[in-house]
C-alpha atoms as a PDB file:
ATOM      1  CA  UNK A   1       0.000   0.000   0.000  1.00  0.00           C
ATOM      2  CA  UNK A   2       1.430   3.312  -0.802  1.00  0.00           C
ATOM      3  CA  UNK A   3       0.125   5.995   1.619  1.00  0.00           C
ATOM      4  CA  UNK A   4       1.113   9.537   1.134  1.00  0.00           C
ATOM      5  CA  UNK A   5       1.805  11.814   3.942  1.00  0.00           C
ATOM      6  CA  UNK A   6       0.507  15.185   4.099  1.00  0.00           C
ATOM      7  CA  UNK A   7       3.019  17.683   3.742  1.00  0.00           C
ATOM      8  CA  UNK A   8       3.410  21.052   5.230  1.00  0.00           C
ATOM      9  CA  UNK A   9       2.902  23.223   2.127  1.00  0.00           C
ATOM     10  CA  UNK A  10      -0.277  20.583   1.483  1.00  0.00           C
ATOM     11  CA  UNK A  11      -3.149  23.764   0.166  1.00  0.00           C
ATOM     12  CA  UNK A  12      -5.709  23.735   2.819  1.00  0.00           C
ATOM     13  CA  UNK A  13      -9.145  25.780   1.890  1.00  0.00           C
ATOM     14  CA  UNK A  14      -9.949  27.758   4.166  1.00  0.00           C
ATOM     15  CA  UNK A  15     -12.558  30.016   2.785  1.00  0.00           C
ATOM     16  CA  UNK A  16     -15.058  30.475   0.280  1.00  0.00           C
ATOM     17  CA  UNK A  17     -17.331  33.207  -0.974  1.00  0.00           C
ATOM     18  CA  UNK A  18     -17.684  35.898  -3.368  1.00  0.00           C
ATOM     19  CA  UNK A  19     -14.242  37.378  -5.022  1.00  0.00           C
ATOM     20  CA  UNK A  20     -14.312  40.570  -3.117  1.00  0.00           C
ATOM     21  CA  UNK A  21     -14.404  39.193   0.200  1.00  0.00           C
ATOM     22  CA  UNK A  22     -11.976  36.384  -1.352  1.00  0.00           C
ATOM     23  CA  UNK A  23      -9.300  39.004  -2.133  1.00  0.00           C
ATOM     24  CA  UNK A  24      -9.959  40.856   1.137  1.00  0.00           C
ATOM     25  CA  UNK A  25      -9.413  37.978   3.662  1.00  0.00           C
ATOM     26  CA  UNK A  26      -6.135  37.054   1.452  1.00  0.00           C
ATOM     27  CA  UNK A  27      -4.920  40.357   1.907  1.00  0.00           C
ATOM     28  CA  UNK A  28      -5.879  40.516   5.598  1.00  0.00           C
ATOM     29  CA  UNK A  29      -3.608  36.850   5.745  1.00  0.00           C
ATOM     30  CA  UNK A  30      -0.723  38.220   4.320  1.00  0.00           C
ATOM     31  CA  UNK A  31      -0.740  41.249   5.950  1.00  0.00           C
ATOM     32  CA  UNK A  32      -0.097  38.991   8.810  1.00  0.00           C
ATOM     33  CA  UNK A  33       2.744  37.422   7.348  1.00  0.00           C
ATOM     34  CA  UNK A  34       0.588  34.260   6.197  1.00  0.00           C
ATOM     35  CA  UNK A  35       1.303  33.832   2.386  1.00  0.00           C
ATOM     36  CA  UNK A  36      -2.732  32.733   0.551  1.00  0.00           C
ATOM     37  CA  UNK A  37      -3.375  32.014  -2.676  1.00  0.00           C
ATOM     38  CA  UNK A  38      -6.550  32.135  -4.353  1.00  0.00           C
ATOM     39  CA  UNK A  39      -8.568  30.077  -6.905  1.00  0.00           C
ATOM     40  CA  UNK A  40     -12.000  30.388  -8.651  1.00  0.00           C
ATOM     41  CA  UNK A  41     -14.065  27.916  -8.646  1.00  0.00           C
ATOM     42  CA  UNK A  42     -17.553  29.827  -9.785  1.00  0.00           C
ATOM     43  CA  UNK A  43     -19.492  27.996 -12.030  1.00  0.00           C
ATOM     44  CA  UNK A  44     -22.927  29.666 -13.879  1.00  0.00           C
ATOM     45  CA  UNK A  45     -22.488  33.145 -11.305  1.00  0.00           C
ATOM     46  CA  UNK A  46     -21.822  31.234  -8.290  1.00  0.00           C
ATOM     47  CA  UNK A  47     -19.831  32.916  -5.301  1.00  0.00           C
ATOM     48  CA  UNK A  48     -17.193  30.165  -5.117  1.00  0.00           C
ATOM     49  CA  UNK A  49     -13.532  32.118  -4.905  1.00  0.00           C
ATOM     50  CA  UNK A  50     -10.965  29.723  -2.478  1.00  0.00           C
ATOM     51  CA  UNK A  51      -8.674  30.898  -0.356  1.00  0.00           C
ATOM     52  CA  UNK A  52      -5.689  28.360   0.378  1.00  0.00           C
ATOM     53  CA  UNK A  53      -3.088  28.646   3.145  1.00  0.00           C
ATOM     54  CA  UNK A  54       0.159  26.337   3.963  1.00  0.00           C
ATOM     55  CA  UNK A  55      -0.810  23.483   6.076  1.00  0.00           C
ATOM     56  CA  UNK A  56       2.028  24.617   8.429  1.00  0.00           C
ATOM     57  CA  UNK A  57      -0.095  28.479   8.448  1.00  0.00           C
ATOM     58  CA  UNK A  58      -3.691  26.733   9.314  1.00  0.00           C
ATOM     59  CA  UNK A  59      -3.189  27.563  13.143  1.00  0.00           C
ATOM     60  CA  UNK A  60      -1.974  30.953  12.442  1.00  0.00           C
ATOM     61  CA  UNK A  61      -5.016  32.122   9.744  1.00  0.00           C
ATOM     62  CA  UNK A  62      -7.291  30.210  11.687  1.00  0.00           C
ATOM     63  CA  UNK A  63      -8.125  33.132  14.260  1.00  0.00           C
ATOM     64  CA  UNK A  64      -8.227  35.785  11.223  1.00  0.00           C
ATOM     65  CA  UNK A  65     -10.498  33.432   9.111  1.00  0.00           C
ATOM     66  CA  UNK A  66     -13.056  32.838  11.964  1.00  0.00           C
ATOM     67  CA  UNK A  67     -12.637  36.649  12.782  1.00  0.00           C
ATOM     68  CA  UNK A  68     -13.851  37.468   9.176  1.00  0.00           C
ATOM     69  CA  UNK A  69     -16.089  35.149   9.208  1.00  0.00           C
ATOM     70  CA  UNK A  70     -17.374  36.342  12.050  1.00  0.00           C
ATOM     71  CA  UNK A  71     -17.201  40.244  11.491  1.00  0.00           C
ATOM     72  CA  UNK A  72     -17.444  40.674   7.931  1.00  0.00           C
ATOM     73  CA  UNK A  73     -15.004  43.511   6.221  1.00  0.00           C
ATOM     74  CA  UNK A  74     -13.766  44.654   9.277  1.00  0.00           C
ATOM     75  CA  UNK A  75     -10.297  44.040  10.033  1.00  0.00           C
ATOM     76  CA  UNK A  76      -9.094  42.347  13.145  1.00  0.00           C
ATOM     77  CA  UNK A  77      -7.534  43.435  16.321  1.00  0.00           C
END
């Protein structure tokens, strides 16, 4: 059986919406020093833009995702 191991820089999704709030949350991650990446996925006018982080940089965007999430546009503390 070959098994693969997930690696640090596995892509992890951690959010999805529309663009705008897409591009905003990335920029809030990097601001933070947490390099995101983004990729569309809309199909037909659905709101379906990804943001990825580094599997190593889940516990660090974790708190500024769920703040988002949580608080819309507004940035965090």
């Amino acid at each position: 059986m070959n098994q693969k191991m997930p690696r640090d820089d596995e892509p992890i999704a951690m959010y999805f919406g529309h663009s705008m709030e897409a591009v905003f949350l990335k920029s809030l991650l990097e601001g933070s020093g947490i390099p995101a990446w983004l990729s569309d996925f809309s199909i037909g006018g659905s709101p379906d833009v990804r943001v990825y982080v580094a599997k190593s940089d889940v516990e660090r965007a974790l708190p500024i995702v769920d703040h988002f999430r949580d608080h819309g546009k507004k940035t965090p503390p």
